[in-house]
Every structure is written in C-alpha cells, then in structure tokens.
Protein backbone atom coordinates (compact mmCIF):
# COMPACT_ATOMS: atom_id res chain seq x y z
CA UNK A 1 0.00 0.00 0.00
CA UNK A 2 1.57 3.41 -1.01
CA UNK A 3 1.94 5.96 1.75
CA UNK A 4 -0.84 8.00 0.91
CA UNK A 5 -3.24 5.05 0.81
CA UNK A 6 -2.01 4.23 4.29
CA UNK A 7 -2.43 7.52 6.32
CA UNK A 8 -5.72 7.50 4.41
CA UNK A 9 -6.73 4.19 6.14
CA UNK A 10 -5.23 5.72 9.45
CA UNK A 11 -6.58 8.75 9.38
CA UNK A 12 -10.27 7.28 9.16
CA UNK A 13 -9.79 5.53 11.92
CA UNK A 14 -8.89 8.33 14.13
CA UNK A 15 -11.78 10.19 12.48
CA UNK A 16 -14.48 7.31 13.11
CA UNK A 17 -13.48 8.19 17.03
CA UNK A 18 -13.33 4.14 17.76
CA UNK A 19 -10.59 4.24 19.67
CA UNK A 20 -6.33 3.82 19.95
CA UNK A 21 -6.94 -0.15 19.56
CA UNK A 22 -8.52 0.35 16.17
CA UNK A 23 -6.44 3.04 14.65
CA UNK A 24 -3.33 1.00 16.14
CA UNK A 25 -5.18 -2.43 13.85
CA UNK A 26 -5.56 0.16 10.99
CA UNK A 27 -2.37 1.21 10.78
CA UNK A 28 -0.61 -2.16 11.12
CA UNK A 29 -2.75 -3.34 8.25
CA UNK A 30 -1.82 -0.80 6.06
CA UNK A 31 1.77 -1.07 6.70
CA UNK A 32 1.75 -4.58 6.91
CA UNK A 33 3.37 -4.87 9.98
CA UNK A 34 2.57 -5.53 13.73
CA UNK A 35 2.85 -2.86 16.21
CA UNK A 36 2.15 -2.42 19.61
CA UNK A 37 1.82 0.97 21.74
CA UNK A 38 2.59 0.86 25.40
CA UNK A 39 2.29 4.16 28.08
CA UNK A 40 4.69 6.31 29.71
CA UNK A 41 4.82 3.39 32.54
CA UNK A 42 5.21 0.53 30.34
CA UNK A 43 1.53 -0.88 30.21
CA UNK A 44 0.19 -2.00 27.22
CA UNK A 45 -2.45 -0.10 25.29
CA UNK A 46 -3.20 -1.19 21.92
CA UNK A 47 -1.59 -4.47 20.04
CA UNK A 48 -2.07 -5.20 16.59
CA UNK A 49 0.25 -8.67 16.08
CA UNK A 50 -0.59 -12.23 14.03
CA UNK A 51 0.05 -14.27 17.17
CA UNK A 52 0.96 -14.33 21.11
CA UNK A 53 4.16 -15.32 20.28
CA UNK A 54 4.64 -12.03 17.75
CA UNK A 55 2.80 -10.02 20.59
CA UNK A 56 5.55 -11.20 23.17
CA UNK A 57 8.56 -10.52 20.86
CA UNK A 58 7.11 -6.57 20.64
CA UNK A 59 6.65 -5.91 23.97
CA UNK A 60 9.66 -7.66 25.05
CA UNK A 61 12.10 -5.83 22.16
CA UNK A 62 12.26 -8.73 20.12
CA UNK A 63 14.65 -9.43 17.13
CA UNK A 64 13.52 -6.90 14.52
CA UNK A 65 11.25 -4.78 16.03
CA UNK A 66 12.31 -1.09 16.62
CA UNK A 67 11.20 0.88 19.30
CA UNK A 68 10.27 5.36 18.97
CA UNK A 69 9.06 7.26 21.81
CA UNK A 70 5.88 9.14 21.22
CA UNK A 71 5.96 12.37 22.28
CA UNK A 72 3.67 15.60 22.57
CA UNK A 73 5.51 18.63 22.77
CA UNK A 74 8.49 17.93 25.56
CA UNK A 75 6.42 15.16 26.71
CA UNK A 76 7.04 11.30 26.11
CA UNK A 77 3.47 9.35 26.52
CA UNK A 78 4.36 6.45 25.81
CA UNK A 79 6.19 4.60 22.91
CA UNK A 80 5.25 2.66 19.71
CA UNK A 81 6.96 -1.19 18.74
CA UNK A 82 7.05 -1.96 15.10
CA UNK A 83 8.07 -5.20 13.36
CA UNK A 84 7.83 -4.60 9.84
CA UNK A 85 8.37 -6.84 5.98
CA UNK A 86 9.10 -3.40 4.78
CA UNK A 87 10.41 -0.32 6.74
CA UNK A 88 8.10 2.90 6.03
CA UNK A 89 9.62 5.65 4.34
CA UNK A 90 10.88 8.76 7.14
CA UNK A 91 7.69 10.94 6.57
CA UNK A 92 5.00 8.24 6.95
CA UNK A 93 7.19 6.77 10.12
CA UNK A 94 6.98 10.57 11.37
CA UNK A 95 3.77 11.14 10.92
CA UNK A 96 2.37 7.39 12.35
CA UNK A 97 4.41 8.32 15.30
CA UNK A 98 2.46 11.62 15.68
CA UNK A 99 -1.17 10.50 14.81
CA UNK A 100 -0.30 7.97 17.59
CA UNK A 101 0.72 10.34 20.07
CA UNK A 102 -1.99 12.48 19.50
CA UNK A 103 -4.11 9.12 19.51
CA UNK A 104 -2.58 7.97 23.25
CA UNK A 105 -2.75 11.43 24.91
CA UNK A 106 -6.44 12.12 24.46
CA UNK A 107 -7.05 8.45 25.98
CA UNK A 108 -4.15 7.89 28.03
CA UNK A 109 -4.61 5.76 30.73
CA UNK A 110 -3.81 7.19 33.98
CA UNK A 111 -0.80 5.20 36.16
CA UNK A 112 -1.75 1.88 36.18
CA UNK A 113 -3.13 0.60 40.03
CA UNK A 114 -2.01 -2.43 41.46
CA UNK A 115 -3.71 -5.34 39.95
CA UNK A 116 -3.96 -6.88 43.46
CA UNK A 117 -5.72 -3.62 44.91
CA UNK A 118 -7.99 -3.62 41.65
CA UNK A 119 -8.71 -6.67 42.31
CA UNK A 120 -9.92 -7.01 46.00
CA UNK A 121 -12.18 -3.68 45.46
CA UNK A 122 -13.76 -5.81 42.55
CA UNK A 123 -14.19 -9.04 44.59
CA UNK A 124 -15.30 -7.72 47.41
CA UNK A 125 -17.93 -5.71 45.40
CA UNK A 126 -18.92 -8.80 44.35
CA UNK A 127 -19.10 -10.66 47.62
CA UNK A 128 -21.13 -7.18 48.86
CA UNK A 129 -18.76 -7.00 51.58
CA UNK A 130 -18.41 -3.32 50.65
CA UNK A 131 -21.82 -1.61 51.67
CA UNK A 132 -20.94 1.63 53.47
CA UNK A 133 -21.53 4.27 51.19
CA UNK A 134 -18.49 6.25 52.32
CA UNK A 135 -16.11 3.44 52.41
CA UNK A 136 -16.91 2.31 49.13
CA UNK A 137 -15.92 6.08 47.93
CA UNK A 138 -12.58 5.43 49.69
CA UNK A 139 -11.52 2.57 48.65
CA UNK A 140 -12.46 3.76 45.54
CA UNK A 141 -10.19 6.83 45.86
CA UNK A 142 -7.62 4.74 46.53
CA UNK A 143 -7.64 3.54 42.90
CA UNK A 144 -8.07 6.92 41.25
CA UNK A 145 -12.19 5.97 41.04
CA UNK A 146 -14.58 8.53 40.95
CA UNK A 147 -17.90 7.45 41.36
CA UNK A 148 -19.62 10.22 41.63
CA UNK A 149 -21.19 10.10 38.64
CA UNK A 150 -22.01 6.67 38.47
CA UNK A 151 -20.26 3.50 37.28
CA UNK A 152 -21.28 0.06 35.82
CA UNK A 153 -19.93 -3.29 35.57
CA UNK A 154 -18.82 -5.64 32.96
CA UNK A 155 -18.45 -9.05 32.82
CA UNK A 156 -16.33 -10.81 29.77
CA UNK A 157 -15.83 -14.40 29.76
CA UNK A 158 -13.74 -16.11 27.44
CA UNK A 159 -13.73 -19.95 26.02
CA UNK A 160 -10.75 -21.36 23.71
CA UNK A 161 -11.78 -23.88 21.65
CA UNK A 162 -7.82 -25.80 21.65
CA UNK A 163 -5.16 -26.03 24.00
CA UNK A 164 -3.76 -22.87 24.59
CA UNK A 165 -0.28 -21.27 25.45
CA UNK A 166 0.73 -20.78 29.70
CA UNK A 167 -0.75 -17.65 30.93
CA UNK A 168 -3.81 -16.87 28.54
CA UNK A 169 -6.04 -16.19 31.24
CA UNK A 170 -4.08 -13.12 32.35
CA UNK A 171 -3.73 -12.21 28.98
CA UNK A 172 -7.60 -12.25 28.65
CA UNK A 173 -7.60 -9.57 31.81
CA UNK A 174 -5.37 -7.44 30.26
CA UNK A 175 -7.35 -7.36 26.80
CA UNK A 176 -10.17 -7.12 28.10
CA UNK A 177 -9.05 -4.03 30.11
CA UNK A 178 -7.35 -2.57 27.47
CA UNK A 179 -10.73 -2.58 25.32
CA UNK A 180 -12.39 -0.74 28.15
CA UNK A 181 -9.58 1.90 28.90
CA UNK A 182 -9.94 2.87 25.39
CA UNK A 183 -13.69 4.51 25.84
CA UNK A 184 -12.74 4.99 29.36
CA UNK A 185 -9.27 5.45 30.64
CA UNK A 186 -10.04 4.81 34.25
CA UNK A 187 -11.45 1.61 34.08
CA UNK A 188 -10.23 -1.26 36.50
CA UNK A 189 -10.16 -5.21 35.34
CA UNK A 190 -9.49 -9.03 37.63
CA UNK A 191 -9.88 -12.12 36.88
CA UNK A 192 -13.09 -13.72 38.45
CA UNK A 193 -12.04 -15.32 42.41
CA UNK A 194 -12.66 -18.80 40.69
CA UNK A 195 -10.28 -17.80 37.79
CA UNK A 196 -7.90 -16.68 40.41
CA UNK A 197 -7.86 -19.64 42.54
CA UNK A 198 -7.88 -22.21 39.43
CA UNK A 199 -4.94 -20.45 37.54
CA UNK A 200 -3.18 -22.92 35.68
CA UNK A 201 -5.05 -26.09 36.72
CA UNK A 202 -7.97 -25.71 34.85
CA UNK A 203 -8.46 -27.88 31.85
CA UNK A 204 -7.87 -26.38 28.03
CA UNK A 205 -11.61 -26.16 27.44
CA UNK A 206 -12.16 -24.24 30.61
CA UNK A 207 -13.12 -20.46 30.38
CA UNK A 208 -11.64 -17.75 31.71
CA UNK A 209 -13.86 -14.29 33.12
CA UNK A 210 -12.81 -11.04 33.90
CA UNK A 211 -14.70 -8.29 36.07
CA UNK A 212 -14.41 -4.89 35.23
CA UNK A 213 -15.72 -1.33 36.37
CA UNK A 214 -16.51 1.37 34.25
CA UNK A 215 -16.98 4.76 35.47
CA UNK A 216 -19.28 7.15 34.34
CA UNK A 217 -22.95 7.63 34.39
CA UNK A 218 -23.67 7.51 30.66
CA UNK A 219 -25.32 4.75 29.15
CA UNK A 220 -23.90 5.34 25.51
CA UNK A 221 -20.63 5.43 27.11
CA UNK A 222 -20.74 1.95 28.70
CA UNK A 223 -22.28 0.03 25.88
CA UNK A 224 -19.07 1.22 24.29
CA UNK A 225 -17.03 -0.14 26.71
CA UNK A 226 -18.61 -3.24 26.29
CA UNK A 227 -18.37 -3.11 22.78
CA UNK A 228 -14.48 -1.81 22.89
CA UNK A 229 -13.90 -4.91 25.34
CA UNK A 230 -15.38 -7.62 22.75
CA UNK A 231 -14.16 -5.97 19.73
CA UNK A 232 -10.72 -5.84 21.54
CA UNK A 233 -11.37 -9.84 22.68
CA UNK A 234 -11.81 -10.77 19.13
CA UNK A 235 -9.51 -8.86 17.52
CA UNK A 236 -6.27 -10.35 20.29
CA UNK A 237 -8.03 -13.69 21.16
CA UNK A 238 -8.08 -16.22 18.10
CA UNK A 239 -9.79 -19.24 18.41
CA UNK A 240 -11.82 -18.31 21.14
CA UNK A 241 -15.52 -17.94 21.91
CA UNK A 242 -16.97 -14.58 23.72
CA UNK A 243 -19.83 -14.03 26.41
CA UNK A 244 -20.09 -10.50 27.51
CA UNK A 245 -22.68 -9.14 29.99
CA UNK A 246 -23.25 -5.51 30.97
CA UNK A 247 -25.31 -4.17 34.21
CA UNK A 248 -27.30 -1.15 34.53
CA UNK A 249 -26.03 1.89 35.72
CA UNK A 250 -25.40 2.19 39.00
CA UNK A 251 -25.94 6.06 40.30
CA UNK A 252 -25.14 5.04 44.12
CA UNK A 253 -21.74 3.50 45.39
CA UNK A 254 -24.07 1.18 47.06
CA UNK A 255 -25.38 -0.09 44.12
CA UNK A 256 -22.78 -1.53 42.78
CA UNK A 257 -22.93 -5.36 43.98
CA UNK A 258 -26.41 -5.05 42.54
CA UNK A 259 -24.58 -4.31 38.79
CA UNK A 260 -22.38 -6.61 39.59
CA UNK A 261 -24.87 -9.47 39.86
CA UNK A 262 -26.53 -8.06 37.03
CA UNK A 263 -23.93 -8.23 34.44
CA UNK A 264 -23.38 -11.91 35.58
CA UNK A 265 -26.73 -12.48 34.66
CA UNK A 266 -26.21 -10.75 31.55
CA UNK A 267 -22.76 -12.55 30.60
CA UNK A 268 -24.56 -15.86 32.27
CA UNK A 269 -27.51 -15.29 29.42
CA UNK A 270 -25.41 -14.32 26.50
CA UNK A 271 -23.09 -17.48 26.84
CA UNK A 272 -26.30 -19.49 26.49
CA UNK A 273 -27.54 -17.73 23.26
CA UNK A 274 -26.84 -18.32 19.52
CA UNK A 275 -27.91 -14.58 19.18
CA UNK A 276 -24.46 -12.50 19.58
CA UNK A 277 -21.42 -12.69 22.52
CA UNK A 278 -22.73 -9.12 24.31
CA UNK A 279 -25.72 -8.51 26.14
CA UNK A 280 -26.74 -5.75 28.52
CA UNK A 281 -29.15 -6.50 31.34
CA UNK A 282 -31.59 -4.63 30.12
CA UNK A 283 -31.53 -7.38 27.12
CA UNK A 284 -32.28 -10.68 29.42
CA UNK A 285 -36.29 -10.28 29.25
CA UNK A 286 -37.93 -12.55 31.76
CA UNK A 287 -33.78 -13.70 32.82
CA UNK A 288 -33.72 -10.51 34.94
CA UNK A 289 -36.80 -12.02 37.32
CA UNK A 290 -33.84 -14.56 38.30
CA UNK A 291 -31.80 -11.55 39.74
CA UNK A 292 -34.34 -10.94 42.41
C-alpha cells in the first residue's frame, strides 16, 4: 500500500473516534506490519500482532522490532513497537508516530493501580462486603475511582476452543481491560475469584472471566465499553468464543454489587444464546426475574 493510501486508512480511523486499539489495527494493516503501543509506565495499550508469540517478541524488544518514543511537545506518553516486511519511508514513520501520540494522549490511561488492589475492590464488590456508602468512595479513591457520577460493571468471559499457550487467562484480563480503557481510561479489570484460585489447573476447554468497572454515568458510554472490550477480545483472542454481559447503571456507590450481579446475569444469558457474545441487562427479558 503506497503511503498515501495508508495515512488515508489511518486517518479514518482516528476520524471514526473508535478508539487507539482500532487506529493502532488500521495502521498495522496498512503497513503490513505488527505494532504495539505501550504508556509512559510501560503498560500496554493497543496491540495489533498475528500471534501471542509475535505479541511477546514486541513488547519484550524482540529481534527486529524497533522501538520510537511518542511524544507531545516535551512530553514522552508512551512509545510505539514496530516489526515490519518493509520499513516505512521517514515521513509516513513521522507522521504514524504523531497520529499515535496524538491518539494515546487524548485516551491515556492514567498510572496503572495495582492489579492486586484492583482486584480485591472488585471481589469484594462482588461478595457485597463493601456496603458503606463512604467506604466504598474510599476505597475507591484509593484507585483513582470517581464514582460520583455513576459507574457500571462488565463481565467478559472467554472460552478457547484448543489447548492454549501458559498464561492466557491473564492475557484475557489485560485485553479485556485494554478494550475498556480505550472509551474509558479509568477503568479497573481481575480475573473472576474462581479464575484466580484455578490459575493454571484448569483444563484447556475451561473459560476464563474477567470483572471490570466502568466509570461514568452515561449509558452510551458503557455500551461502548462493552463493545471496545469484545471488539478488543476478538480482535487479540483467536480461536476463542466470547460471552459478555453488561449491568445497569449504577448512580449510588451502594449499588454496585447489585450491577455486579446483574452483568453476571447478563454474561450468564449471552453465553447461552446463539444470538451475539454481548448482552446488557436490560436485554435478558424474563432472565432478569432470576436476579431478584
């Protein structure tokens, strides 16, 4: 594809406003490459490889891959890993490495919280341990959450359909996460307890699910997330099958083991339907007299 063809296809995906993980996809199609973009603290924000293995060999500096910080202004946000057939010409490298930066500061993801913290807040959610308004507010301080606005909850479960490699499931969690942090930034993502507890003994077949918390009290907004977290699940998971269930909004802290249950319910309802891998709750029909 000639250079102008190729900031053409990148371009439209910044203009379609779907996110860094699709104009990161675009881009490596065009060039025919894989690339993956990582922050300012080393997580990972958008990957666009043929396999794990490629994946692994561009976050960990692989043979062949080069490496550019992406700046705005005096500011480095992050930086962009390329393994390429064919090395882009100087401009088009320059001006990928720009769109991208652009691309990763409006949607940066803050510093990324413990995985451990973001992960008892979200089980003990779940367990409704956490019912005191103002406690729930602090612990959700602690994690740079602001729920003042409201927040929902997301549950993704994923199924391989063949043995695969060590480690998937915490790959799942981190896609997963990284499809919600592209809508919203502050998003937080854990492995189910079960998934937790059962990592690495489970059988091939066995699925893996992921709770995550969106904030925000707009309803568009988190049926993107939900849709950024299964787009991102099938575009990094191949050979997998996808259940995704989202709650309600929840306006009050306290609400939020009552999402929680509710986008089980939804996730619990989609994996049991030929129609689609993503439901909200508000799409279970007579399901939702089970929640009460």
């Amino acid at each position: 594809m000639s250079d102008l063809a190729a900031l053409d296809a990148i371009t439209e995906a910044v203009e379609s406003g779907a996110g860094l993980p699709e104009v990161v996809r675009a881009a490596a199609k065009a060039l025919e490459a894989s690339l993956a973009v990582t922050d300012a603290w080393g997580a990972t924000l958008a990957v666009a490889a043929r396999s794990p293995a490629e994946e692994r060999a561009l976050l960990s500096r692989g043979k062949g891959v080069s490496s550019t910080p992406l700046r705005v202004a005096d500011t480095v946000v992050g930086s962009l890993h390329m393994r390429a057939k064919t090395e882009p010409s100087a401009s088009m490298r320059r001006l990928l490495v720009t769109m991208i930066a652009s691309e990763v500061e409006r949607v940066r993801a803050p510093e990324r919280v413990s995985e451990t913290a973001a992960a008892d807040f979200l089980h003990a959610v779940l367990r409704r341990e956490l019912t005191d308004r103002e406690e729930l507010r602090t612990r959700a301080s602690g994690l740079s959450l602001d729920l003042e606005d409201g927040a929902s909850m997301i549950v993704a479960r994923a199924h391989p359909q063949a043995p695969t490699d060590e480690g998937w499931r915490g790959r799942v969690r981190a896609i997963a996460e990284r499809g919600a942090r592209a809508v919203v930034s502050r998003s937080i993502a854990a492995l189910s307890e079960v998934e937790g507890r059962a990592h690495g003994t489970q059988p091939a077949g066995a699925g893996a699910e992921v709770l995550l918390l969106v904030p925000g009290g707009d309803e568009t907004t988190a049926a993107r997330a939900a849709e950024g977290v299964l787009r991102e699940m099938e575009a990094g998971l191949t050979g997998f099958t996808f259940a995704i269930g989202r709650s309600r909004i929840a306006e009050d802290p306290t609400d939020l083991p009552r999402a929680a249950s509710e986008a089980l319910l939804a996730a619990n309802v989609a994996q049991g339907s030929p129609d689609g891998a993503a439901l909200a709750f508000e799409q279970t029909g007579a399901y939702r007299l089970l929640l009460s």
